[in-house]
N, C-alpha and C. Protein backbone atom coordinates (compact mmCIF):
# COMPACT_ATOMS: atom_id res chain seq x y z
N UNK A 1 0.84 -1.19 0.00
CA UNK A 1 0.00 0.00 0.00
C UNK A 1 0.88 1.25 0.00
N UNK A 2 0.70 2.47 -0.39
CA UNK A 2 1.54 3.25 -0.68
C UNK A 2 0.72 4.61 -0.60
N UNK A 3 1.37 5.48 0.14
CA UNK A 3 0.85 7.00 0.42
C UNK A 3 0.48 7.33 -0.64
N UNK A 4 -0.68 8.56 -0.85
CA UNK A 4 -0.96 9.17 -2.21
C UNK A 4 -0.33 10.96 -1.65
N UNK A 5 0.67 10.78 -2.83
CA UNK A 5 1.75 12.44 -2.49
C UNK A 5 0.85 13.44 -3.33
N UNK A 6 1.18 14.71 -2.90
CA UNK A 6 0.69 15.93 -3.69
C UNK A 6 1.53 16.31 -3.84
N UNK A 7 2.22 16.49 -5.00
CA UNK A 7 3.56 17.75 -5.80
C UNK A 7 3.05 19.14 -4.90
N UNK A 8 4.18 19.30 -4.22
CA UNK A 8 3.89 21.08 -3.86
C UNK A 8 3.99 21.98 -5.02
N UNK A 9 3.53 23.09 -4.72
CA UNK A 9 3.82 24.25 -5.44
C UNK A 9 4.25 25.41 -4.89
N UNK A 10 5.77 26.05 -5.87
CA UNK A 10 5.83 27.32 -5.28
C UNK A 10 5.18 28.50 -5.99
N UNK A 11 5.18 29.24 -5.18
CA UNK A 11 4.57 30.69 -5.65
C UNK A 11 5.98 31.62 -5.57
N UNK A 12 6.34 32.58 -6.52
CA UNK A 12 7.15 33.41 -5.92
C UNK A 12 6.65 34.78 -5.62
N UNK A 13 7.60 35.25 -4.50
CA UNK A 13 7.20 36.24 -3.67
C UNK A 13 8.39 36.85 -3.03
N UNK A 14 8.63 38.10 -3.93
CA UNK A 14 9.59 38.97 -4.29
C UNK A 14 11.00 38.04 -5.03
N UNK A 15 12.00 37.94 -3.20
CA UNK A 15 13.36 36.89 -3.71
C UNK A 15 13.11 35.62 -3.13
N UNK A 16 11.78 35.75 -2.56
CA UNK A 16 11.78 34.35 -1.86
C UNK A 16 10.47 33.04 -2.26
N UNK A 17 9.90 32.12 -1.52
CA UNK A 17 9.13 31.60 -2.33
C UNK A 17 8.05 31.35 -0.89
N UNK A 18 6.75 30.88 -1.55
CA UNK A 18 5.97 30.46 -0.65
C UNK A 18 5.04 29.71 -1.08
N UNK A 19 5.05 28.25 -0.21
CA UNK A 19 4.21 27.07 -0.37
C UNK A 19 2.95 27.48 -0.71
N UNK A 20 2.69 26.57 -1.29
CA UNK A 20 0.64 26.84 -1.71
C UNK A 20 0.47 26.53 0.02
N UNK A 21 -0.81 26.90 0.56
CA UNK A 21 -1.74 26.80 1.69
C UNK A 21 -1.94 25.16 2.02
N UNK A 22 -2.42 24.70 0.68
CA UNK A 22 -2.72 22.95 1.09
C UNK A 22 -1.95 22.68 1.34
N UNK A 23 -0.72 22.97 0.53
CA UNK A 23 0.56 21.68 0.89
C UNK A 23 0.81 21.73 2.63
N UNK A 24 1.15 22.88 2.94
CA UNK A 24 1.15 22.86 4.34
C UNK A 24 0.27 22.47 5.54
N UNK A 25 0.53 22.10 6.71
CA UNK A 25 -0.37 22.01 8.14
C UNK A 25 -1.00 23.02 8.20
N UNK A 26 -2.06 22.66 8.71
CA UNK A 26 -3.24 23.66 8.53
C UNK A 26 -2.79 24.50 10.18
N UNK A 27 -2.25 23.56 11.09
CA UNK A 27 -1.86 23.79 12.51
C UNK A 27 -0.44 24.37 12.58
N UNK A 28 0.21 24.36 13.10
CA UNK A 28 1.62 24.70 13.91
C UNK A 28 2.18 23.96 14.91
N UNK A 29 3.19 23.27 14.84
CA UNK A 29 3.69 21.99 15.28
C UNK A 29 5.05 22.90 16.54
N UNK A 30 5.45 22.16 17.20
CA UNK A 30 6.12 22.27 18.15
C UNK A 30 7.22 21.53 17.78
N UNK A 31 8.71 21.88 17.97
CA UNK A 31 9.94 20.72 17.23
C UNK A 31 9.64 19.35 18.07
N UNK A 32 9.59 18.53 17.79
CA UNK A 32 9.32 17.01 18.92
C UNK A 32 10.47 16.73 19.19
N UNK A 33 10.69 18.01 20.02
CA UNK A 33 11.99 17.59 21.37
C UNK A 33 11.44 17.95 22.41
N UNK A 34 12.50 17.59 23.69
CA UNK A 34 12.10 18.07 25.06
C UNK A 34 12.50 19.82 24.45
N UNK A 35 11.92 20.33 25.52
CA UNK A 35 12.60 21.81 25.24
C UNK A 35 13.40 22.13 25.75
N UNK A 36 14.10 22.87 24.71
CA UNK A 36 15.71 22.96 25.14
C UNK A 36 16.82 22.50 24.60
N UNK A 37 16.06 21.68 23.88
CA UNK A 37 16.95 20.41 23.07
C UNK A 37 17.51 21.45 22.01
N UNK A 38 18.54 21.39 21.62
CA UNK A 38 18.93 21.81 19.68
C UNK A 38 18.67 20.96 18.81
N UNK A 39 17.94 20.94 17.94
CA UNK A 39 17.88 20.13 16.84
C UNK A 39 18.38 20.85 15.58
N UNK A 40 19.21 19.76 14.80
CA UNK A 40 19.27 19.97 13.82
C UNK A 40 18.61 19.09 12.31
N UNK A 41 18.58 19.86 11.32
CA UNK A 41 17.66 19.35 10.51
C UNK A 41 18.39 18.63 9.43
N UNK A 42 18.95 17.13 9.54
CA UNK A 42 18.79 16.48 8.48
C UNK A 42 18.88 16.64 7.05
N UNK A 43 17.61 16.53 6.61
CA UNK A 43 16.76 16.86 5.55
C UNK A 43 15.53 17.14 6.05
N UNK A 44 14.80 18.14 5.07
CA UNK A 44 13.72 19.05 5.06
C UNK A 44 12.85 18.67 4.20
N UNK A 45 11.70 19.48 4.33
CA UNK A 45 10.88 19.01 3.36
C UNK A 45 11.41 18.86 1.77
N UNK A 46 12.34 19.54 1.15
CA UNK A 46 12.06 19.62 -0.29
C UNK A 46 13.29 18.63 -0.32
N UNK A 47 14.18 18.18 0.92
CA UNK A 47 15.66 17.23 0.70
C UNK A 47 15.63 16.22 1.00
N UNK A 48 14.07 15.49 1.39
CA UNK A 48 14.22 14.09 2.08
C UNK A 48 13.76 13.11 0.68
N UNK A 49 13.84 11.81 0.58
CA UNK A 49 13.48 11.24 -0.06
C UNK A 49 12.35 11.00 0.12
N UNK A 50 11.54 10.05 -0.66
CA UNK A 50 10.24 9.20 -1.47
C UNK A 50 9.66 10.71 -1.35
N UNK A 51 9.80 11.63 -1.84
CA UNK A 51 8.83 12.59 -2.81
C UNK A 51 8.74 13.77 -1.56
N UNK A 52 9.72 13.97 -0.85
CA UNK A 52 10.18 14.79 0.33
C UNK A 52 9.09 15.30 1.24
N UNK A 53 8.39 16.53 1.71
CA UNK A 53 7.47 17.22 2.71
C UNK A 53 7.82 16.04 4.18
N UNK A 54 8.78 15.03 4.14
CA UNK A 54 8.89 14.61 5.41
C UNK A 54 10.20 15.44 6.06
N UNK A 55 10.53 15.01 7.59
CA UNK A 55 11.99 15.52 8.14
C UNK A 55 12.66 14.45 8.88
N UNK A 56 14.08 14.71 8.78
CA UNK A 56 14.89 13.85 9.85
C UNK A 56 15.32 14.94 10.41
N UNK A 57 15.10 15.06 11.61
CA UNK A 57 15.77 15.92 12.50
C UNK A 57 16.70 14.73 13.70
N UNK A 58 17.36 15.89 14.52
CA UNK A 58 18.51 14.80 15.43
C UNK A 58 18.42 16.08 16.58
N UNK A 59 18.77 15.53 17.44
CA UNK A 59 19.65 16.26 18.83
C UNK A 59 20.80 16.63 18.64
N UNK A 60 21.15 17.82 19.26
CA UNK A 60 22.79 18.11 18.97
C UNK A 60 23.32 18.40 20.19
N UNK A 61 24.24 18.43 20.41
CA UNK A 61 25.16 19.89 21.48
C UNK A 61 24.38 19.03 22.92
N UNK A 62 24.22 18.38 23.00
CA UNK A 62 23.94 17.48 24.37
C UNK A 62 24.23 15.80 24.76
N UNK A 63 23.70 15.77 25.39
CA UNK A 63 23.78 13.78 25.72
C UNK A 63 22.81 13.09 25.17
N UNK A 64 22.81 12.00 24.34
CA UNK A 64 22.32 11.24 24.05
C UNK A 64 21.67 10.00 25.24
N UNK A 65 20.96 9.36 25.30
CA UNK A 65 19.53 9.74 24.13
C UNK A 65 18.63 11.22 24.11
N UNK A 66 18.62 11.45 23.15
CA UNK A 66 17.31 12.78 23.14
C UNK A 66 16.16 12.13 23.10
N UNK A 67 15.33 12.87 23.82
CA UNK A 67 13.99 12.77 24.52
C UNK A 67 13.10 13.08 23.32
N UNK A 68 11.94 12.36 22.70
CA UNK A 68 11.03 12.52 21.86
C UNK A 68 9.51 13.41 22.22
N UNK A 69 9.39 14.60 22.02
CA UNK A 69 8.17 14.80 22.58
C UNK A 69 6.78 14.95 21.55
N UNK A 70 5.71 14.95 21.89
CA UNK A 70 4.27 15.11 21.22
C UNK A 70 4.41 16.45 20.72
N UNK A 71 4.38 16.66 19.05
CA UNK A 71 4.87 18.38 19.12
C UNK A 71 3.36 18.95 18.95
N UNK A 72 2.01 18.26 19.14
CA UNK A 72 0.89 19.17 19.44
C UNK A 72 -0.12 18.06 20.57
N UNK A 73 -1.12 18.72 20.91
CA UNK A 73 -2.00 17.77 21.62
C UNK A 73 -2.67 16.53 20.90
N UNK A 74 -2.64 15.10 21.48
CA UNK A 74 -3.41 14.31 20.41
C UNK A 74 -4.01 12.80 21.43
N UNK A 75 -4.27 12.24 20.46
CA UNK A 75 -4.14 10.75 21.06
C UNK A 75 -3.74 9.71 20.44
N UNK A 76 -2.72 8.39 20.99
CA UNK A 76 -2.42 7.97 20.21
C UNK A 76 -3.09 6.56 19.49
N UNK A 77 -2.82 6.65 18.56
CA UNK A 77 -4.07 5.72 17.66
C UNK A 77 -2.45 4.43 17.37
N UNK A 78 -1.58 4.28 16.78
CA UNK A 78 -0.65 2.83 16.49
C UNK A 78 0.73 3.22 17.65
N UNK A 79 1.22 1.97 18.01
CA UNK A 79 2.39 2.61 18.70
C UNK A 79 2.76 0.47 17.50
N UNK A 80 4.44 1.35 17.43
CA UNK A 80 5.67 0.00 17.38
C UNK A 80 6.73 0.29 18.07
N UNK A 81 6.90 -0.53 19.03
CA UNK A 81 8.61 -0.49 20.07
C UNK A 81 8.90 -1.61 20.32
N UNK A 82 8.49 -2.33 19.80
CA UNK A 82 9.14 -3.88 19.56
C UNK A 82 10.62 -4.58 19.39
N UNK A 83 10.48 -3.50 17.54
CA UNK A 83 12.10 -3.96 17.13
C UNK A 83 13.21 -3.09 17.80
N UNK A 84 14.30 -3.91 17.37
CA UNK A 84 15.76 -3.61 18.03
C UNK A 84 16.80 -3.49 16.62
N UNK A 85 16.73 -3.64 15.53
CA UNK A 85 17.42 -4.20 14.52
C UNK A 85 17.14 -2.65 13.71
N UNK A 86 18.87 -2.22 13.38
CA UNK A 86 19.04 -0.89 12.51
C UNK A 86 19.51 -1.57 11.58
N UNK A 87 18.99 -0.80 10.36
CA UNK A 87 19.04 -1.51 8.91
C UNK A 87 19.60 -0.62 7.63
N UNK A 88 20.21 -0.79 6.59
CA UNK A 88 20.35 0.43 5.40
C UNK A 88 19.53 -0.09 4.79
N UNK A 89 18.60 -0.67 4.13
CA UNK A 89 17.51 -0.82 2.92
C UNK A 89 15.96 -1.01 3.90
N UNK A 90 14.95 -0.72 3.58
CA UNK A 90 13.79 -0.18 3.55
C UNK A 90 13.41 -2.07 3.73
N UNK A 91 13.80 -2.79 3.29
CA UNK A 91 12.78 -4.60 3.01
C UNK A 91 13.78 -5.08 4.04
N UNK A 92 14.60 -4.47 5.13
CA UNK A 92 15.34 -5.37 5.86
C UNK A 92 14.91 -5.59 7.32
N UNK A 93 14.54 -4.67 8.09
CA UNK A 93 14.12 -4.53 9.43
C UNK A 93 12.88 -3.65 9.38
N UNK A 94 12.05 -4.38 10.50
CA UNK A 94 11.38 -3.08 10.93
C UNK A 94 11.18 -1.77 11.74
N UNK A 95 10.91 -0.43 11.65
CA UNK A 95 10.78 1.02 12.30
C UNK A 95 9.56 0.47 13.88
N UNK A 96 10.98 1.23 14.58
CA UNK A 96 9.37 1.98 15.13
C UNK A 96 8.92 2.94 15.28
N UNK A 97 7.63 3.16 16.09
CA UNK A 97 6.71 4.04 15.48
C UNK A 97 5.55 4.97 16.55
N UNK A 98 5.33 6.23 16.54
CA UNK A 98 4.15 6.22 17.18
C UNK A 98 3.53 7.34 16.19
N UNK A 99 1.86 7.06 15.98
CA UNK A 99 1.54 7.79 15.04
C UNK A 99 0.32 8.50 16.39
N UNK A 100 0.19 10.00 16.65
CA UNK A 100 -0.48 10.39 17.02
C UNK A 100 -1.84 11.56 16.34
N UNK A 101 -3.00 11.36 16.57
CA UNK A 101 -4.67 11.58 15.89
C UNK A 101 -4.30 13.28 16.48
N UNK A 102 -4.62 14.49 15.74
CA UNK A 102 -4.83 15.79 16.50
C UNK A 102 -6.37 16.09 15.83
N UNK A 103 -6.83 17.06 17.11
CA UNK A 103 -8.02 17.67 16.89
C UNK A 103 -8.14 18.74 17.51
N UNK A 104 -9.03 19.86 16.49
CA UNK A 104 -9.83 19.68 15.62
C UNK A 104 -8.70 19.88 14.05
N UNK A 105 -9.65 19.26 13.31
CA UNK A 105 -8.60 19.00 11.72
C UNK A 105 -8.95 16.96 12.17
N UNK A 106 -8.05 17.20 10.76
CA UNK A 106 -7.59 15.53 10.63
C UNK A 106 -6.38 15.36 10.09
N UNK A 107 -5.08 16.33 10.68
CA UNK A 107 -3.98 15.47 11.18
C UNK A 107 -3.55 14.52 12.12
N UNK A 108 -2.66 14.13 11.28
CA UNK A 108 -1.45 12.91 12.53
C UNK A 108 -0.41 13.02 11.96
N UNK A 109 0.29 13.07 13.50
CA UNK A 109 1.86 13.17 13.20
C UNK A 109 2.16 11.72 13.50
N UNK A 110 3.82 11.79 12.94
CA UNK A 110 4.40 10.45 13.07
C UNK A 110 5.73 10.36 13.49
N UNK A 111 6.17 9.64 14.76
CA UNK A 111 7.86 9.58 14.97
C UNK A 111 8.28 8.31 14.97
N UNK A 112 9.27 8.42 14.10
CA UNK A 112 10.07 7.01 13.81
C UNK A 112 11.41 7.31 14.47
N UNK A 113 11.91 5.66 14.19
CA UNK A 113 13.18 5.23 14.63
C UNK A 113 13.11 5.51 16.39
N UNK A 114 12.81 5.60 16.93
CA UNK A 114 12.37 5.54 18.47
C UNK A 114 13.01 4.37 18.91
N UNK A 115 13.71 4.60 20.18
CA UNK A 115 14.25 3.27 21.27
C UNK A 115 13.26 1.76 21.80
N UNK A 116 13.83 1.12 21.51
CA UNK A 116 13.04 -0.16 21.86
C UNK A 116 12.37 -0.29 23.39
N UNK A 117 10.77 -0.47 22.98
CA UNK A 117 10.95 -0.02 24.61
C UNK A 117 10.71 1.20 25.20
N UNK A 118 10.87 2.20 24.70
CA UNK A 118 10.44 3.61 25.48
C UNK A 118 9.08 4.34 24.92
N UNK A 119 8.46 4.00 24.13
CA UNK A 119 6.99 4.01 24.14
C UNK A 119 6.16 3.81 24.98
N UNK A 120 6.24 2.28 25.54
CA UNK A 120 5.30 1.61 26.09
C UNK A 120 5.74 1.31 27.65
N UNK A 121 6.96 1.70 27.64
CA UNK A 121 7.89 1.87 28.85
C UNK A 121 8.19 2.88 29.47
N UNK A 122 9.05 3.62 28.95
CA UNK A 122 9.44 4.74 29.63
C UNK A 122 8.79 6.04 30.00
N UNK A 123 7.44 5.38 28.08
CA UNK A 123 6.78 6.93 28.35
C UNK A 123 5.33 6.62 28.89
N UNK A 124 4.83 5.17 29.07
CA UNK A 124 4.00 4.32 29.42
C UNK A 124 2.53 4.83 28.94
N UNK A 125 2.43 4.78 27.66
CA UNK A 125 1.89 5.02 26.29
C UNK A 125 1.41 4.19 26.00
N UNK A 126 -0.08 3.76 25.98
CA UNK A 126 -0.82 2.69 24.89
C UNK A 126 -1.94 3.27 24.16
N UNK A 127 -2.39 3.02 22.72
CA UNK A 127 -3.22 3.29 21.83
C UNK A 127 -4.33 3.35 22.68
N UNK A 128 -4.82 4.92 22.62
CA UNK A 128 -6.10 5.57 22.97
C UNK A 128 -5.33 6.40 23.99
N UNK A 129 -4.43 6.44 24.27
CA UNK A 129 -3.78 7.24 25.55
C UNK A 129 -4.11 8.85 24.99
N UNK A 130 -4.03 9.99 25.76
CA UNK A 130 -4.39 11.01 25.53
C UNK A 130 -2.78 11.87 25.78
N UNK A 131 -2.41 12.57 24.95
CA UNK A 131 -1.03 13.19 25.23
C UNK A 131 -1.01 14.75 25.10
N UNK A 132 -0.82 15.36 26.16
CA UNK A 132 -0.08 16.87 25.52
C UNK A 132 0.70 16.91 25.15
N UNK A 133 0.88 19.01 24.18
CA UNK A 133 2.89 18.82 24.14
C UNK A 133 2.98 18.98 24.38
N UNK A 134 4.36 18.34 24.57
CA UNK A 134 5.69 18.23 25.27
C UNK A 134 5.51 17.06 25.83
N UNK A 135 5.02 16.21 25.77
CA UNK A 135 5.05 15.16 26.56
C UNK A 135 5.68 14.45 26.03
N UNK A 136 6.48 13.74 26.96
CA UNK A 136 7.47 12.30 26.65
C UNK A 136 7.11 11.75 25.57
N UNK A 137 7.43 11.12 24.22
CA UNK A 137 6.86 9.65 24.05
C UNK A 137 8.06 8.80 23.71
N UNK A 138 9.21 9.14 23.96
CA UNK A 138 10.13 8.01 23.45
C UNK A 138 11.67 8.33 23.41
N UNK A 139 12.45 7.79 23.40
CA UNK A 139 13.97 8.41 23.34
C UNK A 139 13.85 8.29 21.36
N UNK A 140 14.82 9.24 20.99
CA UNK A 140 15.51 9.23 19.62
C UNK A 140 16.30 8.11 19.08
N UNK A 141 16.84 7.04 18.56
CA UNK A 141 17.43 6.18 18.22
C UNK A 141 17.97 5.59 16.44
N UNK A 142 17.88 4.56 16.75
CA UNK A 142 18.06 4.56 14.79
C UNK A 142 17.48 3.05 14.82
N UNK A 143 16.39 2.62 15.24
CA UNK A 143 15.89 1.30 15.01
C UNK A 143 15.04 1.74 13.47
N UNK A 144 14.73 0.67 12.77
CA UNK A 144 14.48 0.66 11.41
C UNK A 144 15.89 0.86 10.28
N UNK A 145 15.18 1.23 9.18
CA UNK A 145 16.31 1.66 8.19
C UNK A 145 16.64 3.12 8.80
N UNK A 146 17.86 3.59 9.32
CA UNK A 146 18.48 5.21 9.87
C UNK A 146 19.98 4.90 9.56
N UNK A 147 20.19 5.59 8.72
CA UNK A 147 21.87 5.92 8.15
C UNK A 147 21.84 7.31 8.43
N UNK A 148 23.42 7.73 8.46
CA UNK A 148 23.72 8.94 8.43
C UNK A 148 25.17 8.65 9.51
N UNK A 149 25.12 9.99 9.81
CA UNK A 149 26.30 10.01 11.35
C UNK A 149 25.45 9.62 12.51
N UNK A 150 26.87 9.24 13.48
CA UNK A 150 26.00 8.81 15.01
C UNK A 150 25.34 7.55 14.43
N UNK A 151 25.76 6.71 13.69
CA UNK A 151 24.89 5.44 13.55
C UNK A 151 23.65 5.65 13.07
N UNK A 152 23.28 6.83 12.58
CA UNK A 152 21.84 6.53 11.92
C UNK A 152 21.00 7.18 13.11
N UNK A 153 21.62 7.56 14.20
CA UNK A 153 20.38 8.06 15.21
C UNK A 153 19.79 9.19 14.88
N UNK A 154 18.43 9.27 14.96
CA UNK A 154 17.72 10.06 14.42
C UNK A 154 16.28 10.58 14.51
N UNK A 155 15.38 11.24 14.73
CA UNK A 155 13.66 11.33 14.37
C UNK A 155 13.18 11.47 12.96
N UNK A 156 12.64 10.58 12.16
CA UNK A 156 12.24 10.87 11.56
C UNK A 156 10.41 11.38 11.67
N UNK A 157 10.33 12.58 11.07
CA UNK A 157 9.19 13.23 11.61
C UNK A 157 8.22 13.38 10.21
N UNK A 158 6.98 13.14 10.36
CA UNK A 158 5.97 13.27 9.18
C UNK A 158 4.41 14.24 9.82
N UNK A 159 3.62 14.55 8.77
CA UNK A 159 2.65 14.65 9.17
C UNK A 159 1.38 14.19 8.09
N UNK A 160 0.53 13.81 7.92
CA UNK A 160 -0.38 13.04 7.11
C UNK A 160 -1.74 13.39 7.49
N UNK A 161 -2.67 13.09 6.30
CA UNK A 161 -3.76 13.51 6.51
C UNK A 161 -4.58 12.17 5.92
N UNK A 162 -4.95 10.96 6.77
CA UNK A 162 -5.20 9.30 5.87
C UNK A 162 -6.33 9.52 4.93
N UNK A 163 -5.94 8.68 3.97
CA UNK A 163 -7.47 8.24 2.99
C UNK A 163 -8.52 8.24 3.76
N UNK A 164 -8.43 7.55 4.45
CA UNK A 164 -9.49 7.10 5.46
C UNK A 164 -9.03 6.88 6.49
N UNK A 165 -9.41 7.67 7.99
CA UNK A 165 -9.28 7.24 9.34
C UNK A 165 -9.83 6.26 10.18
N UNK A 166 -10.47 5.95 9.71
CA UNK A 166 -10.79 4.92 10.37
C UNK A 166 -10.78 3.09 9.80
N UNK A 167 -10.15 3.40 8.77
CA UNK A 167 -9.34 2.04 8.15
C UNK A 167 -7.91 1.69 8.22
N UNK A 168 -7.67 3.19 8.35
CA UNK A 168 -5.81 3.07 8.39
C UNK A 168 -5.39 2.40 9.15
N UNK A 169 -4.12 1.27 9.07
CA UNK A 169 -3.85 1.00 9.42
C UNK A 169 -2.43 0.57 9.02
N UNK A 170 -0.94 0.47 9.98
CA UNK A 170 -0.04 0.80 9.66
C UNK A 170 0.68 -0.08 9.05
N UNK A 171 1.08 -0.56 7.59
CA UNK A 171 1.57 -1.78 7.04
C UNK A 171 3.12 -2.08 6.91
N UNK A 172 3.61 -2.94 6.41
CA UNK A 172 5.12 -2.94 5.97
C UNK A 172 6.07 -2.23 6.93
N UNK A 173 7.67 -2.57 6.65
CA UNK A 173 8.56 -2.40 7.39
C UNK A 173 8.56 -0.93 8.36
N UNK A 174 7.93 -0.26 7.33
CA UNK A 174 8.10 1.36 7.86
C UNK A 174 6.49 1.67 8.49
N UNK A 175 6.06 0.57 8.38
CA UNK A 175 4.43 1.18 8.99
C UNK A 175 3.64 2.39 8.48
N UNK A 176 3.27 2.82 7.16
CA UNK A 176 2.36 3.49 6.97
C UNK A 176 1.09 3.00 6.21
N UNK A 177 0.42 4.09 6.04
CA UNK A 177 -1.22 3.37 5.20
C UNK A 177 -1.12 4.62 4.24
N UNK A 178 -1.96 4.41 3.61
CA UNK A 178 -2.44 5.49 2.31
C UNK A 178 -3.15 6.62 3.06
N UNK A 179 -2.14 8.12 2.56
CA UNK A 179 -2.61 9.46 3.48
C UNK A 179 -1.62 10.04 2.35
N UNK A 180 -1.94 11.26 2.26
CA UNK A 180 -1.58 12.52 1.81
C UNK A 180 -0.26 13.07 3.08
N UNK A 181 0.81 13.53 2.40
CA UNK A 181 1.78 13.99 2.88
C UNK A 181 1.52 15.45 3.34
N UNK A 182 1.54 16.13 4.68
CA UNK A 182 1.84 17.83 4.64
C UNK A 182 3.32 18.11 4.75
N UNK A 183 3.77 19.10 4.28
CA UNK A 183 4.49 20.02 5.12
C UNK A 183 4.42 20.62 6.35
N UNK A 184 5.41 20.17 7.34
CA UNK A 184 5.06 20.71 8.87
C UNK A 184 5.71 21.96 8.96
N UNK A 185 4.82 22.88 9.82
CA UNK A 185 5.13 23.93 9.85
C UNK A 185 4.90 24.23 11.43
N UNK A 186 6.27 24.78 12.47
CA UNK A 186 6.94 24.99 12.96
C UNK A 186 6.42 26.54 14.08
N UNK A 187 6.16 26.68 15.16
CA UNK A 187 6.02 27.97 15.76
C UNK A 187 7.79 28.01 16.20
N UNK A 188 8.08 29.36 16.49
CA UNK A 188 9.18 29.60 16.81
C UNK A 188 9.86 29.30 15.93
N UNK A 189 9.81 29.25 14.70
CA UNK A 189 10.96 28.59 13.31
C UNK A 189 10.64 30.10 12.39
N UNK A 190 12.01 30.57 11.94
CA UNK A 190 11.63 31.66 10.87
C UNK A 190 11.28 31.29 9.73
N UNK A 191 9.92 31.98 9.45
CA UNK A 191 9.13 31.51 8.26
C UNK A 191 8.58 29.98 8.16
N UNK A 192 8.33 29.77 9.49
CA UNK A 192 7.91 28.28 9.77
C UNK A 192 8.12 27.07 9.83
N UNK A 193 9.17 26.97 8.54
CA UNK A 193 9.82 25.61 7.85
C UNK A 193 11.17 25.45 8.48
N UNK A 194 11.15 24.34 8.85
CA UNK A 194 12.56 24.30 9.06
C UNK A 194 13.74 23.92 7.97
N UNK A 195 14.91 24.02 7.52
CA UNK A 195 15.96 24.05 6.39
C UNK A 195 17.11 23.45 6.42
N UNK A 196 17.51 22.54 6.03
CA UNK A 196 18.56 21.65 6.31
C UNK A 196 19.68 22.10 6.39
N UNK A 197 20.45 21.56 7.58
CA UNK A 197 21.51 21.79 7.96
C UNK A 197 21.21 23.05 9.07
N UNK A 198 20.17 23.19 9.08
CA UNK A 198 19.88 24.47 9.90
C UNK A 198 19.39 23.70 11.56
N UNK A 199 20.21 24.91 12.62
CA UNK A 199 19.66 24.09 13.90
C UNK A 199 18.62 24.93 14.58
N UNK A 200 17.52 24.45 15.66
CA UNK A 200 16.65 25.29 16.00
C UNK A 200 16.82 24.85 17.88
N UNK A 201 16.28 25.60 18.39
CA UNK A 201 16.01 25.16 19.82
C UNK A 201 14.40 24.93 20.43
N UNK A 202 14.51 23.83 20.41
CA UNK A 202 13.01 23.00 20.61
C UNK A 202 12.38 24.19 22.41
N UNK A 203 11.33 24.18 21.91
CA UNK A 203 10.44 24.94 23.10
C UNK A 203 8.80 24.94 22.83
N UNK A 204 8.61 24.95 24.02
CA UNK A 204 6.79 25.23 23.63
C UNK A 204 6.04 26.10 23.07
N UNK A 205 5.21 25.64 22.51
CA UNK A 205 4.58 26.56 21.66
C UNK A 205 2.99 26.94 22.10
N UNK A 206 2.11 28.64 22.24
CA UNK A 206 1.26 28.90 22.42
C UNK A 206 -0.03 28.12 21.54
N UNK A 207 -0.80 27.88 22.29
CA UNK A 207 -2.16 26.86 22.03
C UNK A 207 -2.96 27.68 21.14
N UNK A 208 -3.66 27.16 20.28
CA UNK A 208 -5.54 28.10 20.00
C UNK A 208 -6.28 27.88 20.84
């Protein structure tokens, strides 16, 4: 089964550019760190692979493990903290995972590569649980396919809007279902987006 992507579009505007409205979160996301944390960005929406609007962000300038947090209010609908096994190809191991429901809208966010175990453990998290942000849900790690430096440790961060919510359900190595990709967009981030290679300092963000 396989996500259905929307090609973004830019608009230009003066020297700079700006996303169409759909492509983006209709909301404002919080970095899914503890606060305080530095993150740096990986790849960004337009630099990640399978058709980009996802992020890998990481922890920097501190101790490992970095702390995973809920970057808006939700509940969580799939958790995976099972596997232990870091992989380079996509058909070799499986991710884990927690995909959390926000309301009002019909987003969900998603954090991968998460520590074995600190889902359902550390952050003592089961499907239907109710979470604010900032709340715990997991240490940072590189379980699934995570290359890079530091072994691949990493968040990979999404946000989705499913075909259908109430069928979805999370398939294959990497655990997703058929949903539309957003662009996450960021309070406390200039101009919202965050930009690769660029670092930010994770903090809370004001509610509606």
């Amino acid at each position: 089964m396989r996500r259905t992507l929307r090609h973004h579009h830019l608009t230009m505007l003066g020297l700079g550019f700006a996303l169409a409205a759909c492509e983006t979160t209709t909301f404002m996301y919080a970095l899914p760190y503890e606060a305080g944390t530095d993150v740096l960005t990986w790849q960004d929406h337009e630099t990640h692979a399978n058709g980009g609007k996802q992020l890998d962000l990481a922890g920097v300038h501190g101790r490992a493990p970095y702390r995973v947090v809920a970057a808006r209010p939700g509940v969580v609908r799939f958790i995976a903290d099972t596997h232990s096994v870091n992989c380079h190809s996509p058909d070799q191991c499986y991710n884990n995972y927690v995909y959390l429901q926000h309301s009002p809208g019909n987003e969900w966010s998603k954090y991968s590569h998460l520590a074995t175990g600190t889902v359902t453990g550390a952050a003592g998290l089961q499907v239907g649980s109710q979470v604010v942000a900032g709340q715990y849900l997991g240490d940072e790690s590189n379980v699934g396919m995570a290359t890079g430096t530091n072994d691949g440790r990493h968040l990979h961060f999404e946000v989705v809007v499913p075909d259908d919510p109430a069928t979805a359900a999370p398939v294959g190595f990497a655990g997703d279902f058929p949903a539309t990709l957003k662009i996450p967009r960021f309070c406390g981030v200039p101009g919202a987006l965050v930009i690769k290679d660029s670092i930010y300092t994770a903090k809370a963000c004001p509610w509606d």
